[in-house]
N, C-alpha and C. Protein backbone atom coordinates (compact mmCIF):
# COMPACT_ATOMS: atom_id res chain seq x y z
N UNK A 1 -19.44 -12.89 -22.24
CA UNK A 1 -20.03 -12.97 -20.92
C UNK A 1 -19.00 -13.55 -19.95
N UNK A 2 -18.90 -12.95 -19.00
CA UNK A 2 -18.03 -13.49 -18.17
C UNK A 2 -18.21 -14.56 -16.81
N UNK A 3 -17.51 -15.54 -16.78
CA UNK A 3 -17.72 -17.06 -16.05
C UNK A 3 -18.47 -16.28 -14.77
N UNK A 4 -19.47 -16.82 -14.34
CA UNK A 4 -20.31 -16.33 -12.28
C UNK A 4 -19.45 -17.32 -11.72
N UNK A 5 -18.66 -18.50 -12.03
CA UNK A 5 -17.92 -19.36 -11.03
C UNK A 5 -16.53 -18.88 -10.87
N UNK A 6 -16.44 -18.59 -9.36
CA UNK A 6 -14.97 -17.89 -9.15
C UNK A 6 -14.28 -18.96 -8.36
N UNK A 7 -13.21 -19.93 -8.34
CA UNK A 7 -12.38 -20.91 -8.18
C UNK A 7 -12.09 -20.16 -6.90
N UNK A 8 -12.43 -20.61 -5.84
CA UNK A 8 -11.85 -20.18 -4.12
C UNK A 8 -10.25 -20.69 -4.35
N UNK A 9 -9.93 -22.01 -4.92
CA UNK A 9 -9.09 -22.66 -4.73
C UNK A 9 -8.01 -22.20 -5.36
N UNK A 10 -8.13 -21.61 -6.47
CA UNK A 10 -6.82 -20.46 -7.14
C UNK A 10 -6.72 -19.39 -6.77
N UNK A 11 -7.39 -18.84 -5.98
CA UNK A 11 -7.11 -17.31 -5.27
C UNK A 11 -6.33 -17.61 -4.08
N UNK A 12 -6.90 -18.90 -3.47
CA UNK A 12 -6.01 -19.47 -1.90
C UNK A 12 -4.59 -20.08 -2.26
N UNK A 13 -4.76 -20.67 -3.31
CA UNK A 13 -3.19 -21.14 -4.10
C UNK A 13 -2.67 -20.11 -4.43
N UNK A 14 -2.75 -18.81 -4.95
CA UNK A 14 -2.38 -17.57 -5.29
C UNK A 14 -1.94 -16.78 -4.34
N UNK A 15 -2.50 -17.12 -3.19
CA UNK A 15 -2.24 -16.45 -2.19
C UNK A 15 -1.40 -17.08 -1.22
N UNK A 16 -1.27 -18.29 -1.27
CA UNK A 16 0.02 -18.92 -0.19
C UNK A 16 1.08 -18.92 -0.61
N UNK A 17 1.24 -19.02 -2.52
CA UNK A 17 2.74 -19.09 -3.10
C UNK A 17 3.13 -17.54 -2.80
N UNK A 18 2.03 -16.35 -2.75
CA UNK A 18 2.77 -15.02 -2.69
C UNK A 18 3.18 -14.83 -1.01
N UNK A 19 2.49 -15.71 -0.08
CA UNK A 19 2.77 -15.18 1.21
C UNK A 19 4.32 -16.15 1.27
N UNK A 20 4.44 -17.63 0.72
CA UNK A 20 5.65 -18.06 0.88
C UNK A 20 6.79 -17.56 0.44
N UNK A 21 6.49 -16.94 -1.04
CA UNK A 21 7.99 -16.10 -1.31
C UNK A 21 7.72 -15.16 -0.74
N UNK A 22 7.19 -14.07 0.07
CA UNK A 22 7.58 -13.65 1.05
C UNK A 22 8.63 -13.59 2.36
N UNK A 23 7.84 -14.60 3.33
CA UNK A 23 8.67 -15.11 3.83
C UNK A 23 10.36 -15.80 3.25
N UNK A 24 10.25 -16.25 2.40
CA UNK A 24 11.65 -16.69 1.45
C UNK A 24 12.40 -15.56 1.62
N UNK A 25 11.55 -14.57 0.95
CA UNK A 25 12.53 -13.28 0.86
C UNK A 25 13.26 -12.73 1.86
N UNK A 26 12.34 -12.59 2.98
CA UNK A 26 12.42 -11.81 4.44
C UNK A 26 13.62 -12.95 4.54
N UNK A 27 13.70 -14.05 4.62
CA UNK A 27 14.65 -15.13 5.35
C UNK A 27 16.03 -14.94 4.83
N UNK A 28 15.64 -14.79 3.33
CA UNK A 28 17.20 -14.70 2.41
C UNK A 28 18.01 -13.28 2.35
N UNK A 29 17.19 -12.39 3.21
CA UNK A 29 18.02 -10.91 3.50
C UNK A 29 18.12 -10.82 5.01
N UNK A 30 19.20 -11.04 5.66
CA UNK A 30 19.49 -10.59 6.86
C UNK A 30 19.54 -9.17 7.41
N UNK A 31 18.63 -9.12 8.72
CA UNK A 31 18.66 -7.80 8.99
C UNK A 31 20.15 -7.32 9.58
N UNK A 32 20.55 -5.95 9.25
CA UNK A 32 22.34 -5.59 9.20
C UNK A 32 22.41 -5.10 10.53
N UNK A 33 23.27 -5.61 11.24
CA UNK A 33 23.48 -5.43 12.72
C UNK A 33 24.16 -3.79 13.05
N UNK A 34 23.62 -3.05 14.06
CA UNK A 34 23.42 -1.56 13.98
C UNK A 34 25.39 -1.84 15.04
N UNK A 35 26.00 -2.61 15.34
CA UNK A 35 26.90 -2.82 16.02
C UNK A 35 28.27 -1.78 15.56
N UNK A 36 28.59 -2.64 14.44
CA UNK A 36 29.73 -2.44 13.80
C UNK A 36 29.43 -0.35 13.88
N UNK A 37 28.58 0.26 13.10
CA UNK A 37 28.65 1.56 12.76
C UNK A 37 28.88 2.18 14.35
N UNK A 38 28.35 1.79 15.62
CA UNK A 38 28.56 2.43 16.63
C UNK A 38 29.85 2.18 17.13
N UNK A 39 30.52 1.09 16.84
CA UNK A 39 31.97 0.84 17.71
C UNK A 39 32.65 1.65 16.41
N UNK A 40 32.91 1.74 15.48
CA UNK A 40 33.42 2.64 14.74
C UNK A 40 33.29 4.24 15.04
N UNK A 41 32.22 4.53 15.82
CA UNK A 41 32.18 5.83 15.89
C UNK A 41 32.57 5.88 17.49
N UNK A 42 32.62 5.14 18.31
CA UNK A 42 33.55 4.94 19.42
C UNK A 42 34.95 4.65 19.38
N UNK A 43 35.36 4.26 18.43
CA UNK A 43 37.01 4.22 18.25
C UNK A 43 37.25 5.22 17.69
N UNK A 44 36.54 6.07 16.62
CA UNK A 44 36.80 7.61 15.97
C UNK A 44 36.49 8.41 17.23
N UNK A 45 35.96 8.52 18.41
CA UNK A 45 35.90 9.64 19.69
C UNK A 45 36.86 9.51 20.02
N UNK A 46 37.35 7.69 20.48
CA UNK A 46 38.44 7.93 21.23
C UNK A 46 39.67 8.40 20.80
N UNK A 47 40.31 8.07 19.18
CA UNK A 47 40.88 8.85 18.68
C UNK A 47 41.07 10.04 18.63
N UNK A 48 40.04 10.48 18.30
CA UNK A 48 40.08 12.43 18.43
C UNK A 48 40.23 12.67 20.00
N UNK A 49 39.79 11.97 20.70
CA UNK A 49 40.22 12.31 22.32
C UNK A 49 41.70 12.21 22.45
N UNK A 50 41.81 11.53 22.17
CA UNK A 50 43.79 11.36 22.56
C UNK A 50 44.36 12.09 21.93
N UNK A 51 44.56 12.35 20.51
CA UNK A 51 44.83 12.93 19.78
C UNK A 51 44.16 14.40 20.49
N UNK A 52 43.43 15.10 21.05
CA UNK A 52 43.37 16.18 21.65
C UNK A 52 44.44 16.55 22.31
N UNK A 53 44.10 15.26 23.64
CA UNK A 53 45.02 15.27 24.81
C UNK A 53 46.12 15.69 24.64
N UNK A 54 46.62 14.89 23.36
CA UNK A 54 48.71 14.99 23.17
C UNK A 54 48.87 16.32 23.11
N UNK A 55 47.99 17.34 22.12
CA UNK A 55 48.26 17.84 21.15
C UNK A 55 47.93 19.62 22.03
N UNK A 56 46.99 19.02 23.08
CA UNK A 56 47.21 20.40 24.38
C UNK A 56 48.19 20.35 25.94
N UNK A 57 49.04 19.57 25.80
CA UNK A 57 49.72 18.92 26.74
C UNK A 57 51.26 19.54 26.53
């Protein structure tokens, strides 16, 4: 037969240690800054631009 008393207090303890490592997690992975990939693909235009320029001149 199974217990009718359900412990509020271990489902709410169950549930703050899973929302805290959560947050832990989210904190201990930094979101990756979209920066770096666009100035890289702005120094590869301007390259191929110059490198045009010389090369019909």
């Amino acid at each position: 037969m199974s217990d009718q008393h359900i412990d509020p207090a271990g489902n709410t303890q169950a549930f703050r240690a899973f929302a805290n490592a959560r947050e832990q997690e989210a904190k201990a992975t930094p979101k990756k800054s979209p920066i770096v990939p666009i100035i890289a693909v702005v120094a590869a235009i301007v390259i191929i631009g110059i490198a045009a320029f010389l090369l019909l001149q």
